[in-house]
N, C-alpha and C. Protein backbone atom coordinates (compact mmCIF):
# COMPACT_ATOMS: atom_id res chain seq x y z
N UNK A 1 20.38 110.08 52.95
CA UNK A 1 19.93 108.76 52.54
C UNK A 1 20.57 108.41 51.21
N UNK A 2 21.07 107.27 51.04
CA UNK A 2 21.78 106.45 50.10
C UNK A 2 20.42 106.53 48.96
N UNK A 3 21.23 106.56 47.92
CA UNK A 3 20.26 106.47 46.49
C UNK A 3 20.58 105.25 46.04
N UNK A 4 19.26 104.16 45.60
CA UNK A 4 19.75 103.51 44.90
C UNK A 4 20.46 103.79 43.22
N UNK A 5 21.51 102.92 43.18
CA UNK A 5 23.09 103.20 41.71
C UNK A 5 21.71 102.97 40.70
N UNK A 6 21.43 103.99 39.84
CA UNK A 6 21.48 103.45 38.38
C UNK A 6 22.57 102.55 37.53
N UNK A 7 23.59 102.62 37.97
CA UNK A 7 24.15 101.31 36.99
C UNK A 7 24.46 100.23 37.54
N UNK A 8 23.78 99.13 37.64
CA UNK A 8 24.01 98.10 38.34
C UNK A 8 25.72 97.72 37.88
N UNK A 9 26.10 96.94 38.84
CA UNK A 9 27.56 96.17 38.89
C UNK A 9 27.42 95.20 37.65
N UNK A 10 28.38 95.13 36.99
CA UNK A 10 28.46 93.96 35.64
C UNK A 10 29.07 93.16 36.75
N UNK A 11 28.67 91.49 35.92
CA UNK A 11 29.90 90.27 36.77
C UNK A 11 30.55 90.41 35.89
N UNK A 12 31.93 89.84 36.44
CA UNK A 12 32.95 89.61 36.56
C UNK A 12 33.12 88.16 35.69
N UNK A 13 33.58 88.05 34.10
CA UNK A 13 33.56 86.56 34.17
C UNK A 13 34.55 85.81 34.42
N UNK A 14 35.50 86.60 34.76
CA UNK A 14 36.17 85.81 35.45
C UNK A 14 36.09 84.58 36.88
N UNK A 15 35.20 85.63 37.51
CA UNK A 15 35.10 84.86 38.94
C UNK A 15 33.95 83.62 38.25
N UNK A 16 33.83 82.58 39.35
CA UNK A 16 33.15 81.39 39.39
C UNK A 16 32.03 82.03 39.48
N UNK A 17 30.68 81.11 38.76
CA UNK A 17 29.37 81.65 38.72
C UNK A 17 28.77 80.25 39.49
N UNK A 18 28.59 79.66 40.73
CA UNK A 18 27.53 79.07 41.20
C UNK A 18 25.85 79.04 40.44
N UNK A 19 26.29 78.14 38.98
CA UNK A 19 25.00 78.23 38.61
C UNK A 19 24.62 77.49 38.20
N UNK A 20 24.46 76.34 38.94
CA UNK A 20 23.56 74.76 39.00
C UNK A 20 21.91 75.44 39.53
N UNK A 21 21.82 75.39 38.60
CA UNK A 21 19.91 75.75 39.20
C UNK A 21 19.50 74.49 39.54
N UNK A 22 19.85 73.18 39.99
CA UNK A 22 18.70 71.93 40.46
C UNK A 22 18.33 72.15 41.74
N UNK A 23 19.36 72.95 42.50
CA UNK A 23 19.42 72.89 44.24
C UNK A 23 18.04 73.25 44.21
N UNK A 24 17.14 74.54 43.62
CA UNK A 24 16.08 75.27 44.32
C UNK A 24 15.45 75.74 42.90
N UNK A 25 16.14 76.49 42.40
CA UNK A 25 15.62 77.64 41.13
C UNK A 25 15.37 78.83 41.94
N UNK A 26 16.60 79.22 42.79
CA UNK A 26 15.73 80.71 43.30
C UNK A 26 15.54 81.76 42.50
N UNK A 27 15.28 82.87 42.73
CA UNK A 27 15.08 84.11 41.91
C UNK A 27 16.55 84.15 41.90
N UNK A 28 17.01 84.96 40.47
CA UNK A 28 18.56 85.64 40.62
C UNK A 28 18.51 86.63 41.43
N UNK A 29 19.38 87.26 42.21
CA UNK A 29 19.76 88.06 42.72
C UNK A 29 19.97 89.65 42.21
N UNK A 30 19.48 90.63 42.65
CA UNK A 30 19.77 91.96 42.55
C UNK A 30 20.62 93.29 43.14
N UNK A 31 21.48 93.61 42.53
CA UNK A 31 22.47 94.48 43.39
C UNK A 31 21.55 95.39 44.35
N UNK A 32 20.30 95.55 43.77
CA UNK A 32 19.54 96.95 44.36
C UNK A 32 18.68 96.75 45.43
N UNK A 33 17.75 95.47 45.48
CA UNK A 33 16.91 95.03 46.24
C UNK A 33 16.49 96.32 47.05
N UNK A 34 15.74 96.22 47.59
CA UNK A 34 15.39 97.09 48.63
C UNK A 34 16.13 98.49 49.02
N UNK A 35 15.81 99.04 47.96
CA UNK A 35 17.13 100.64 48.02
C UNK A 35 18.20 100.31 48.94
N UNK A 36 19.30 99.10 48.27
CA UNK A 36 20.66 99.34 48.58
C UNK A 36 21.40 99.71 47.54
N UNK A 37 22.09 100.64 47.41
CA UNK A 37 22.81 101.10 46.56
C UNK A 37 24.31 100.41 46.00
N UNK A 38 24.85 100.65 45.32
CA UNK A 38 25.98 99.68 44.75
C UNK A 38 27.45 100.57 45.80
N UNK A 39 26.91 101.74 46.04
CA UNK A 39 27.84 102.49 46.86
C UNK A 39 27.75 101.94 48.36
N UNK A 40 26.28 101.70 48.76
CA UNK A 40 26.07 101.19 49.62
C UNK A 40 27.22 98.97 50.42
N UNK A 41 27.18 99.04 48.91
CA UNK A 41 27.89 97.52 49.08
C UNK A 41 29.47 97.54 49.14
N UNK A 42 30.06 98.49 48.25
CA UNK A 42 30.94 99.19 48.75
C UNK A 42 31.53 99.30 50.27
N UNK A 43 30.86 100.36 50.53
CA UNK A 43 31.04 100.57 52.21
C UNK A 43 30.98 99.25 52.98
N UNK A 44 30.24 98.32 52.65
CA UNK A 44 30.02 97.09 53.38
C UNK A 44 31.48 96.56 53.03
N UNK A 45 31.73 96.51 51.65
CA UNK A 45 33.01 95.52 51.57
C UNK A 45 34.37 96.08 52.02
N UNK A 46 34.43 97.15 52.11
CA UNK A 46 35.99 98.13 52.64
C UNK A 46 35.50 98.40 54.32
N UNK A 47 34.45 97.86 55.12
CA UNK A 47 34.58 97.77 55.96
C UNK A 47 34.07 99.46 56.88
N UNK A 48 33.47 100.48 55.84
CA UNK A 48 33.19 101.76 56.31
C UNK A 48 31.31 101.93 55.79
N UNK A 49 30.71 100.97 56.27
CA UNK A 49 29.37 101.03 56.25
C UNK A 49 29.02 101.44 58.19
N UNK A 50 28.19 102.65 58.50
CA UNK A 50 27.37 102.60 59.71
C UNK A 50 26.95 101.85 60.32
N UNK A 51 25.99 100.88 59.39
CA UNK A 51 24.85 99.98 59.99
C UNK A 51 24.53 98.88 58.84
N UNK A 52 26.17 97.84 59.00
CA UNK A 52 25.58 96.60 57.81
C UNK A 52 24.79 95.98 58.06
N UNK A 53 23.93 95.46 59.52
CA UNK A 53 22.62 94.80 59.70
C UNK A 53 21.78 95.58 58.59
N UNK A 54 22.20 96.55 58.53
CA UNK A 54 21.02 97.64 57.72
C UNK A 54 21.00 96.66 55.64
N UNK A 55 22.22 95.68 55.47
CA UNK A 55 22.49 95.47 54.16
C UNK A 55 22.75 94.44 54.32
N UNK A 56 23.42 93.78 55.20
CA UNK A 56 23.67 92.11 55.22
C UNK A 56 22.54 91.25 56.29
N UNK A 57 22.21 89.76 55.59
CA UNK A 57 21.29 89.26 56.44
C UNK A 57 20.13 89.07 55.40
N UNK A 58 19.05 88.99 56.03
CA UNK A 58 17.84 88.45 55.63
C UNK A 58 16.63 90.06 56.02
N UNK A 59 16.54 90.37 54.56
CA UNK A 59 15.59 91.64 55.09
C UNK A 59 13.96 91.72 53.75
N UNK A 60 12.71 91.82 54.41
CA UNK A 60 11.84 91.65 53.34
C UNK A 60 12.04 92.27 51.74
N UNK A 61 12.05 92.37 50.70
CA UNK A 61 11.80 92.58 49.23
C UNK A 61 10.37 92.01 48.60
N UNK A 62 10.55 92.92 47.73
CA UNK A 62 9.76 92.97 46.31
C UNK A 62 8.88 91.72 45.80
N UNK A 63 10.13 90.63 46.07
CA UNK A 63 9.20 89.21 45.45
C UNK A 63 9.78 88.34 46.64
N UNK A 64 9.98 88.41 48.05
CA UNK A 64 10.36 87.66 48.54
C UNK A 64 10.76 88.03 49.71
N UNK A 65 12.12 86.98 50.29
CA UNK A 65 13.23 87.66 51.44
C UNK A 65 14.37 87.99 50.78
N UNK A 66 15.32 88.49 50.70
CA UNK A 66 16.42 88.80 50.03
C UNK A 66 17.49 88.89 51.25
N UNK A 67 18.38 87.68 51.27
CA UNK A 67 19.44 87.07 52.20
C UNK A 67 20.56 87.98 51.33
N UNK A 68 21.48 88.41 51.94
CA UNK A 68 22.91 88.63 51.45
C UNK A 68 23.87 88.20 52.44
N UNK A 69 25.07 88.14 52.32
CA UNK A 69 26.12 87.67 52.88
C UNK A 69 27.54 88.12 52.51
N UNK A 70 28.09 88.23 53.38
CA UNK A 70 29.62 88.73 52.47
C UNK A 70 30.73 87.61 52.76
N UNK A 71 31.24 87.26 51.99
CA UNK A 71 31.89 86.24 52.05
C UNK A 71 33.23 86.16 51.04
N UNK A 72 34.03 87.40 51.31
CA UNK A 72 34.90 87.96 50.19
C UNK A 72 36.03 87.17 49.61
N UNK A 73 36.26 86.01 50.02
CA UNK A 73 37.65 84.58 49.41
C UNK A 73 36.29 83.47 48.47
N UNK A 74 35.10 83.64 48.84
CA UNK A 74 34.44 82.56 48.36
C UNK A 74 34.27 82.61 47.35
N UNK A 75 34.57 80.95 46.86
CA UNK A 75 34.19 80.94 45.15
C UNK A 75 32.81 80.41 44.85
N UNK A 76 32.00 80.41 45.72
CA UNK A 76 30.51 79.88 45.60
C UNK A 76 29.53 80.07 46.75
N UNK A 77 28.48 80.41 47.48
CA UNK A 77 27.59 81.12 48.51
C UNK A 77 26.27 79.92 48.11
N UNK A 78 25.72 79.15 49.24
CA UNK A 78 24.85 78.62 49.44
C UNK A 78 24.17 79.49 50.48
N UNK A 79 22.50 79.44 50.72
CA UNK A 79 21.96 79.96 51.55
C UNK A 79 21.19 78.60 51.91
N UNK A 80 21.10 77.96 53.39
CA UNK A 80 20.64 76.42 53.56
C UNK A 80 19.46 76.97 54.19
N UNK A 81 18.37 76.46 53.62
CA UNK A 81 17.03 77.11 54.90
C UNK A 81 17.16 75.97 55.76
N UNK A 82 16.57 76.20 56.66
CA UNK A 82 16.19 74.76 57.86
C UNK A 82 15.18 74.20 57.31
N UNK A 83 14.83 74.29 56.38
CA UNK A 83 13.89 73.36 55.50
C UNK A 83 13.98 72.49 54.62
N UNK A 84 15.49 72.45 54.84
CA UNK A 84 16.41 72.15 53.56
C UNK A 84 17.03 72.35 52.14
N UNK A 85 15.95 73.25 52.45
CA UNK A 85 16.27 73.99 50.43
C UNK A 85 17.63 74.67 50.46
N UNK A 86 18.53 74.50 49.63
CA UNK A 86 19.57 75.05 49.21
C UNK A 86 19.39 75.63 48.37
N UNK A 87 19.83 77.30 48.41
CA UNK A 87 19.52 78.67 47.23
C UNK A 87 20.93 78.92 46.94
N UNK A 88 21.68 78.78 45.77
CA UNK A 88 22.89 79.36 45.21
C UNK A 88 22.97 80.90 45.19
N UNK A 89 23.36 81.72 45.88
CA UNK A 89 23.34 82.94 45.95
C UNK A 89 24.51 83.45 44.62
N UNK A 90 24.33 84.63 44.13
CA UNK A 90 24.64 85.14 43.08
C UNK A 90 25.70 85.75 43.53
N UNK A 91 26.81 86.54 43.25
CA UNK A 91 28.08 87.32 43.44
C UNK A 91 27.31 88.37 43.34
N UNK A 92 27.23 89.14 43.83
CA UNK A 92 26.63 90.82 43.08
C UNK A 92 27.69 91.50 43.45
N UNK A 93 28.99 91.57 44.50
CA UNK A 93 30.19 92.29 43.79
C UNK A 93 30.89 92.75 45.16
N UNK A 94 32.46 92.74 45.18
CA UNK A 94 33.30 92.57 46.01
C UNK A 94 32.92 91.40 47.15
N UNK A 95 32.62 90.07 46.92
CA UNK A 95 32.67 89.31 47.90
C UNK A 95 30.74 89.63 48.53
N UNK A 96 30.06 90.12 48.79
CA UNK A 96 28.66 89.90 48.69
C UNK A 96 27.83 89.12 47.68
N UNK A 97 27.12 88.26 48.28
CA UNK A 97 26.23 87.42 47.57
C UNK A 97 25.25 87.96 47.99
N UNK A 98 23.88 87.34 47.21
CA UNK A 98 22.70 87.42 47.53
C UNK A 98 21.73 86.42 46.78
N UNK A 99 20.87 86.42 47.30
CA UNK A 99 19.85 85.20 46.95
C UNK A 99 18.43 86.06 47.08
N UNK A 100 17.22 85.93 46.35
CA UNK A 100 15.87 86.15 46.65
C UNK A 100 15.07 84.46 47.37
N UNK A 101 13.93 84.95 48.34
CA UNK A 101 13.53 83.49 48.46
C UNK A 101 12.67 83.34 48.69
N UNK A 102 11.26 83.20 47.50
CA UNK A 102 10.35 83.15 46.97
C UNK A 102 9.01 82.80 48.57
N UNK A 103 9.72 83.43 49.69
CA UNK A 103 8.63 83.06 50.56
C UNK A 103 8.46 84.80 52.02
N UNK A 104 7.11 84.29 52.46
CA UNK A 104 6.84 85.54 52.86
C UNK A 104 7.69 86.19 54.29
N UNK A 105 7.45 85.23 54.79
CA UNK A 105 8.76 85.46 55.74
C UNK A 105 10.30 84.93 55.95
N UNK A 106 10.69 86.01 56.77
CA UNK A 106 12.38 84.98 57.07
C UNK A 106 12.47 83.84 57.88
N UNK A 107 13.17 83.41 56.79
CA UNK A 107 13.16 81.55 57.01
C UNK A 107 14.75 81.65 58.25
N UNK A 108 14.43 80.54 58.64
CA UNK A 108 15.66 80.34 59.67
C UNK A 108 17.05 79.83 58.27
N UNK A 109 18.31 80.16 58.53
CA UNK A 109 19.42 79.54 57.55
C UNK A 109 20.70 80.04 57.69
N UNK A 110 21.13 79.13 57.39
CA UNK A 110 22.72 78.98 57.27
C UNK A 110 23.46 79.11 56.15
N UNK A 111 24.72 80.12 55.81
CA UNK A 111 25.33 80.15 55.07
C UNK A 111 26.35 79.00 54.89
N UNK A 112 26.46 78.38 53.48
CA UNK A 112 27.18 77.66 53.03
C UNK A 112 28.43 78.02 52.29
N UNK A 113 29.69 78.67 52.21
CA UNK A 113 30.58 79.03 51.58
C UNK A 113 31.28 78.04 51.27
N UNK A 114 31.91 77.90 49.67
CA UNK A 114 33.20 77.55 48.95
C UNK A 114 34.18 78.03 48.61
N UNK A 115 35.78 77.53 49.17
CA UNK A 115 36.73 78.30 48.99
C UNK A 115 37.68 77.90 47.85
N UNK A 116 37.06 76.92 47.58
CA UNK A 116 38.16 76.15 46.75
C UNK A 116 38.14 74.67 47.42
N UNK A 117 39.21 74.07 46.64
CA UNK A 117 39.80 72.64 47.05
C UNK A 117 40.29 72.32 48.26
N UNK A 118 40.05 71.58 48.99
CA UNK A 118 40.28 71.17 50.31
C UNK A 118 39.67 72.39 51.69
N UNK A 119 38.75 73.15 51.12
CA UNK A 119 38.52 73.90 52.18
C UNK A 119 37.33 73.42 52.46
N UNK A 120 36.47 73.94 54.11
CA UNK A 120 35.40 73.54 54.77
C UNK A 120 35.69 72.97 55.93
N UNK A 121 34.72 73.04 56.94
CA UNK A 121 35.00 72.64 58.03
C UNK A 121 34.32 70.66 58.05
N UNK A 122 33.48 70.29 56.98
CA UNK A 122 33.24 69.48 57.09
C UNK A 122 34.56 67.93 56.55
N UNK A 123 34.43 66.80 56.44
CA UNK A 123 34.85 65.75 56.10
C UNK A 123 35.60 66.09 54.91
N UNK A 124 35.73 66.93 54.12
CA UNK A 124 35.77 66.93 52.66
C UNK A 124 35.03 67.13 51.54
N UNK A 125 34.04 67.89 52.46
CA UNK A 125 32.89 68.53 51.81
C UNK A 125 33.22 69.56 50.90
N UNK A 126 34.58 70.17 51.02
CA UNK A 126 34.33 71.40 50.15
C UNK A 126 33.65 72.64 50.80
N UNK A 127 33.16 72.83 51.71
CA UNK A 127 32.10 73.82 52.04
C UNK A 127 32.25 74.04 53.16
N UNK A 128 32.23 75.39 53.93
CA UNK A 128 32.26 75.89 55.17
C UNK A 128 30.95 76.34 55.45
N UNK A 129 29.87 75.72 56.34
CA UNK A 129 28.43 75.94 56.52
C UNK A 129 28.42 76.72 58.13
N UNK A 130 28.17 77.65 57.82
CA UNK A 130 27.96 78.25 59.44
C UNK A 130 27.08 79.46 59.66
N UNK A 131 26.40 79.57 61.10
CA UNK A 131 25.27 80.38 60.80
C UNK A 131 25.78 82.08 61.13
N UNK A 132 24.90 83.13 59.73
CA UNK A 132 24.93 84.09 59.14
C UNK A 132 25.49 85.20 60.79
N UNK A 133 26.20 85.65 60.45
CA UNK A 133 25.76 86.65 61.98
C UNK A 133 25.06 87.97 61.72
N UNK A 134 24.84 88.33 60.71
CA UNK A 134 23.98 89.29 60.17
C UNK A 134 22.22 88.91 60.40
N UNK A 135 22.22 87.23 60.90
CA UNK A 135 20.87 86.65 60.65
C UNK A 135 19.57 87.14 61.85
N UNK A 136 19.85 87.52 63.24
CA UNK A 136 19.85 87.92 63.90
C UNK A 136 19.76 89.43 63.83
N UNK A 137 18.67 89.97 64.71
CA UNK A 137 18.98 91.33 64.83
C UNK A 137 19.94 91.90 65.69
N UNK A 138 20.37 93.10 65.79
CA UNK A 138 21.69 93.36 66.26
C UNK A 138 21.60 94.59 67.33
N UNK A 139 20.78 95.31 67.55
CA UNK A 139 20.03 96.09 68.27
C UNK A 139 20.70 95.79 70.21
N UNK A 140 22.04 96.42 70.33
CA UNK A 140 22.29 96.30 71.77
C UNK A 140 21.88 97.49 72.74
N UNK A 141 21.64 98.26 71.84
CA UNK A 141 21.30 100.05 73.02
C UNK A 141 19.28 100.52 72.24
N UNK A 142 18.99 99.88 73.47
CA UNK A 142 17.68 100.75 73.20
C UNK A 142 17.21 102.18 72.92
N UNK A 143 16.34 102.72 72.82
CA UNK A 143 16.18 104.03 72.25
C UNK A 143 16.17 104.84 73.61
N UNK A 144 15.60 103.87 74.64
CA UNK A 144 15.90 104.55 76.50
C UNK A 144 17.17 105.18 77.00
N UNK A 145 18.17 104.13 76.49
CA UNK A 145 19.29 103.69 76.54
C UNK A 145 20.09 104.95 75.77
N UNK A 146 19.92 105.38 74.47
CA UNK A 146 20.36 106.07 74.03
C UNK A 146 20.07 107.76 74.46
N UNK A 147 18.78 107.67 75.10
CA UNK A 147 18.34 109.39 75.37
C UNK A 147 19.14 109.28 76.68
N UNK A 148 19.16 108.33 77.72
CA UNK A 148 19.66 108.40 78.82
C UNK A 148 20.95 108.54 78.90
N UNK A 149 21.72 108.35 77.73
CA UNK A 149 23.36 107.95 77.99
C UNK A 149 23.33 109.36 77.12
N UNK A 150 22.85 110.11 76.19
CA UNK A 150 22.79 111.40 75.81
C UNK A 150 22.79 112.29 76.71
N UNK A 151 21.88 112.29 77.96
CA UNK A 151 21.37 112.98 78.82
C UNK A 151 22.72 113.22 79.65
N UNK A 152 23.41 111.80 80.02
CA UNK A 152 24.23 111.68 80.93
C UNK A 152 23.66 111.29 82.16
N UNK A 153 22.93 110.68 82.00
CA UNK A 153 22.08 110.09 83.36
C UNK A 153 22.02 108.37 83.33
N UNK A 154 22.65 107.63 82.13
CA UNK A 154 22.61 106.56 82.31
C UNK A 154 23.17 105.67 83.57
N UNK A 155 22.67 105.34 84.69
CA UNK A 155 23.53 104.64 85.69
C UNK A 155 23.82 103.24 85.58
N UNK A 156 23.46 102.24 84.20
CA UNK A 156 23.78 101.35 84.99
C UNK A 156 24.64 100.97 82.94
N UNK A 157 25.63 102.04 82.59
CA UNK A 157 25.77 101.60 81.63
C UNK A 157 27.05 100.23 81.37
N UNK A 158 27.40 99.82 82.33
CA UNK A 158 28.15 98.34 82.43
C UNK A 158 26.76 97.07 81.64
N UNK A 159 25.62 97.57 81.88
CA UNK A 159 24.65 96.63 81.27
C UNK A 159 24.40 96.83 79.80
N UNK A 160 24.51 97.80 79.71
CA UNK A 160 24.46 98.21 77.67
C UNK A 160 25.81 98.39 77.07
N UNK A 161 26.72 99.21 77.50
CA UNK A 161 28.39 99.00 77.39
C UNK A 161 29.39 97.47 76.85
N UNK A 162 30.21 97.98 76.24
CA UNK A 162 31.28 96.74 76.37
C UNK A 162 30.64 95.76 76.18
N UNK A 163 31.38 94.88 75.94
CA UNK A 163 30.91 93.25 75.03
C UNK A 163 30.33 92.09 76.20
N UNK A 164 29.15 91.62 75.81
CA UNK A 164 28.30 90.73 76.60
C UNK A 164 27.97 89.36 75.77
N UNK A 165 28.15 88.20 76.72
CA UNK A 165 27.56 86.84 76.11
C UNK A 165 26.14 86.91 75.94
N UNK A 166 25.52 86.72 74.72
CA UNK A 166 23.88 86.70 74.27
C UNK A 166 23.58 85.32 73.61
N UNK A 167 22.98 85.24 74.03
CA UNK A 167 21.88 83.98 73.34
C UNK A 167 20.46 84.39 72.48
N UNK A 168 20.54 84.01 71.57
CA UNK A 168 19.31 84.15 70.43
C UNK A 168 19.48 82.67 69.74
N UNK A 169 17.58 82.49 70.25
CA UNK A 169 17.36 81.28 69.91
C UNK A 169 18.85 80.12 70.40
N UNK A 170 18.62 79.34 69.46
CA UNK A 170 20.17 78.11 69.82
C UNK A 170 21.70 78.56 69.73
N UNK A 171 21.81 79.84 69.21
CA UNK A 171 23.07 80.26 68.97
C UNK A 171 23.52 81.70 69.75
N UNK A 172 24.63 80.91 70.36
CA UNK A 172 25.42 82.11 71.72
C UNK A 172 26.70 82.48 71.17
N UNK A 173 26.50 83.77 71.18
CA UNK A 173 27.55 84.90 70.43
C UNK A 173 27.96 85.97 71.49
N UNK A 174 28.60 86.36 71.30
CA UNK A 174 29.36 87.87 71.64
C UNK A 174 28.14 89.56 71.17
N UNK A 175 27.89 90.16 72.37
CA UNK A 175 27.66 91.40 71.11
C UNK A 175 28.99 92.61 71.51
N UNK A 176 29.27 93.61 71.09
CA UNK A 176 30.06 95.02 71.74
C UNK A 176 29.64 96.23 71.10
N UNK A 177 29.05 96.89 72.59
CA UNK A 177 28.62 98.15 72.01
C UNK A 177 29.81 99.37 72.34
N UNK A 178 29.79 100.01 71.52
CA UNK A 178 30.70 101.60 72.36
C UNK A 178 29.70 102.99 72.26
N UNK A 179 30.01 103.45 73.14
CA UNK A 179 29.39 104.96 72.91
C UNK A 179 30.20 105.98 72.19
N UNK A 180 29.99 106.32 71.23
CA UNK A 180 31.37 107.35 70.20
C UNK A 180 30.02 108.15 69.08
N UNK A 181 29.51 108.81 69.63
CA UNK A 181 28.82 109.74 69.03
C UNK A 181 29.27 110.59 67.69
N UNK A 182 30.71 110.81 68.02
CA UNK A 182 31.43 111.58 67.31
C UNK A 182 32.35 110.99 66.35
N UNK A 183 32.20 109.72 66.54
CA UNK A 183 33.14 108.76 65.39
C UNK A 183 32.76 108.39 63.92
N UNK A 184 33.67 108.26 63.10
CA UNK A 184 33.49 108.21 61.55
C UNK A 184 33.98 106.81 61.22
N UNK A 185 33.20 106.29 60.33
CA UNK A 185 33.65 105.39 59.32
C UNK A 185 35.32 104.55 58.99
N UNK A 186 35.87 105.77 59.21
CA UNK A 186 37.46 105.23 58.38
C UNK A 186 37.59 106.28 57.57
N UNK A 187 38.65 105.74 56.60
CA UNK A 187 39.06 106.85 55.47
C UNK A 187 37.72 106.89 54.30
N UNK A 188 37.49 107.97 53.77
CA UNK A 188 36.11 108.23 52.83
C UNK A 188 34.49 107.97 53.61
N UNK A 189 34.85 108.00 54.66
CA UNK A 189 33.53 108.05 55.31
C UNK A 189 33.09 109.76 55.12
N UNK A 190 31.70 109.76 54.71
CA UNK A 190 31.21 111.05 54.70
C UNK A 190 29.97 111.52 55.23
């Protein structure tokens, strides 16, 4: 188990700080939230994390929900609830943002990213708004699923296997599972 870093990440002042507080006033953001570690964000950003549902997305905290997102070209991270509130999410480091959001459960929302000048999918908005895929749980092999395909008795694994069209709630995505028991991370996976 990952320890949460005693030394939190310094910003960067170089990079852009998204810090118009009128949108909302959310809580600032914390590298640690919910024992994630700064090593832990790491792995998320070089692409050799296990289980980033486990770090990106919308997961309960301390004073709130605590949304993160990775969004590694962006020069600014909106979190849009369907309620309309817009939360400026904080940089906490290599391209992850995060936001706290002062309510008890997870709110439905959409990430808002800024890339700069002339980027976004909208009119000239500036902003690329599209929903989180971390937002969603991610859960394709049940725990049945897993003793059975251990066992070697799974028969019908074309249904848990290989990539399937899913629907959750209004939004239809892709999932792909593989079976690789024995597979690592990448390079520095340990």
């Amino acid at each position: 188990m990952t320890q949460p870093d005693p030394n939190p990440a310094e910003p960067n002042p170089a990079e852009p700080n998204p810090a118009d507080p009128k949108p909302a006033d959310p809580k600032p953001a914390d590298p640690k939230p919910a024992d994630v570690s700064l090593g832990e964000i790491e792995r998320i950003a070089a692409g050799q994390h296990h289980d980033p549902h486990a770090v990106l997305g919308a997961h309960p905290g301390p004073d709130g929900v605590i949304i993160r997102a990775l969004r590694p070209l962006a020069t600014s991270v909106t979190a849009v609830l369907d309620d309309g509130r817009r939360l400026p999410m904080e940089h906490v480091h290599q391209g992850i943002f995060a936001v706290t959001v002062p309510d008890e459960k997870v709110p439905g929302y959409r990430i808002a990213a800024a890339y700069g000048s002339g980027s976004g999918s909208g009119s000239g908005s500036g902003e690329d708004v599209r929903d989180d895929p971390y937002r969603q749980p991610c859960r394709t092999l049940g725990d049945f699923d897993l003793y059975l395909i251990g066992e070697g008795r799974h028969e019908e694994l074309w249904r848990v296997l290989g990539a399937h069209v899913r629907e959750m709630g209004q939004t239809t995505g892709a999932s792909f599972a593989v079976w690789a028991p024995n597979a690592h991370g990448g390079p520095g996976h340990r």
